[in-house]
Protein backbone atom coordinates (compact mmCIF):
# COMPACT_ATOMS: atom_id res chain seq x y z
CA UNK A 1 42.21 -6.19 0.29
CA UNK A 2 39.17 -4.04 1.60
CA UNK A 3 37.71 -0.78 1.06
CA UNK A 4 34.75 0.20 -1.66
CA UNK A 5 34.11 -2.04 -4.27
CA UNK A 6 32.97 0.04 -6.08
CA UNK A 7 35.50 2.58 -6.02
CA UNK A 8 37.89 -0.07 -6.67
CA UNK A 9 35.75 -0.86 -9.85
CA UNK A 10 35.71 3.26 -10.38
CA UNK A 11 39.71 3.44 -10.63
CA UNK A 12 40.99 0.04 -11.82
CA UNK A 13 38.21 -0.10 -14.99
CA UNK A 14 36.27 2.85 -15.06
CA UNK A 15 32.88 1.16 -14.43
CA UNK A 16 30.30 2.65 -11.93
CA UNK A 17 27.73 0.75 -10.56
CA UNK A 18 24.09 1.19 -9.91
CA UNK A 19 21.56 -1.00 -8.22
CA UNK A 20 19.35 -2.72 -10.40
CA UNK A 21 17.40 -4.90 -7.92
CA UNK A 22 16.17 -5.57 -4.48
CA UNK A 23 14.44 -8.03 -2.79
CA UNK A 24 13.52 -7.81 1.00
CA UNK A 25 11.79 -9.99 2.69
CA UNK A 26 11.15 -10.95 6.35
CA UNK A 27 12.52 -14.03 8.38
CA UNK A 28 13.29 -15.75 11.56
CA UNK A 29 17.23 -15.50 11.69
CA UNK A 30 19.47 -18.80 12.02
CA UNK A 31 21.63 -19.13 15.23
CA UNK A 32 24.67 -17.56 13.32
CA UNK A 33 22.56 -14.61 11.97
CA UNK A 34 21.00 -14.02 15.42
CA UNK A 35 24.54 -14.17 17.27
CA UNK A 36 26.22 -11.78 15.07
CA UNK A 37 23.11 -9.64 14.90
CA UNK A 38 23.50 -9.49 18.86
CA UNK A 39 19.60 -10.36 19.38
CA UNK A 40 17.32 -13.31 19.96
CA UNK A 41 16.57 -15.80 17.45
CA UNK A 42 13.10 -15.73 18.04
CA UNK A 43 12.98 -11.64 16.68
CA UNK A 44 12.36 -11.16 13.44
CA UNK A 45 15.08 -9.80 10.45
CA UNK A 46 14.91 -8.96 7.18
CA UNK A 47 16.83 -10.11 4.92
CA UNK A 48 18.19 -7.93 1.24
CA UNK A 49 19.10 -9.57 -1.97
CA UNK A 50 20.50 -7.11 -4.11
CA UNK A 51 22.30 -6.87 -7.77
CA UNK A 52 24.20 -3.76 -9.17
CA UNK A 53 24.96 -3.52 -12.82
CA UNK A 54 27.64 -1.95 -14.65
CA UNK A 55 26.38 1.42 -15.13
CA UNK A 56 27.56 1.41 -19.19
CA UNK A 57 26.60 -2.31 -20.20
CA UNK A 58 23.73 -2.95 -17.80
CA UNK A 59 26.24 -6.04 -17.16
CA UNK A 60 25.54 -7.54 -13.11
CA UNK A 61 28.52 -7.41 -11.12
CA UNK A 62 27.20 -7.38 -7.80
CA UNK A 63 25.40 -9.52 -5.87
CA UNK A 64 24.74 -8.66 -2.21
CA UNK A 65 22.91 -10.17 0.91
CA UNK A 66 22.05 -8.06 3.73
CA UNK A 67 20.47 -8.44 7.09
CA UNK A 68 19.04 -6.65 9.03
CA UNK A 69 16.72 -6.31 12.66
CA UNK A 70 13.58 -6.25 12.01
CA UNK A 71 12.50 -4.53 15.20
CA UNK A 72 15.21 -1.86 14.73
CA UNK A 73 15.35 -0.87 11.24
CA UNK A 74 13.56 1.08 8.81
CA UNK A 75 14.10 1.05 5.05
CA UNK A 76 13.74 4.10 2.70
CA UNK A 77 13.42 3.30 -0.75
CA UNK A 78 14.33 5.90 -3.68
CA UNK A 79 14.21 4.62 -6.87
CA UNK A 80 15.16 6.60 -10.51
CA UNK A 81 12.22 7.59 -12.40
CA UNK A 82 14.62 8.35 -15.85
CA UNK A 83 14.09 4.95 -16.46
């Protein structure tokens, strides 16, 4: 329907989620990617794989890929150190 997934999660069955993995890595994009990334396809992207777990069970409920322009992004990693 749209919106947040995870609030939707939040308020239908009281599960939070938190990100339990990333992957990025660095790629030439396709003709689709490069089209709807409004850039060349000879630039460089890079490219997220990401899971999120249940916050309770540890449970993945979430798997994500993400792209992104290489030449105009910049990452900042923060990661928990409870754990």
């Amino acid at each position: 329907e749209g919106g947040s997934l995870h609030r939707f999660l939040k308020s239908n069955f009281g599960t939070g989620l938190a990100r339990k993995e990333s992957v990025v890595s660095a790629a030439l994009p396709t003709s689709e990617e490069a089209a709807q990334l409004l850039m060349p396809k000879g630039g460089p992207i890079l490219k997220s794989k990401s899971v999120n777990a249940d916050v309770i069970g540890g449970r993945p409920i979430e798997y994500a890929i993400t792209r992104f322009r290489g030449g105009a992004t910049e990452l900042s990693l923060n990661f928990d150190l409870k754990n």
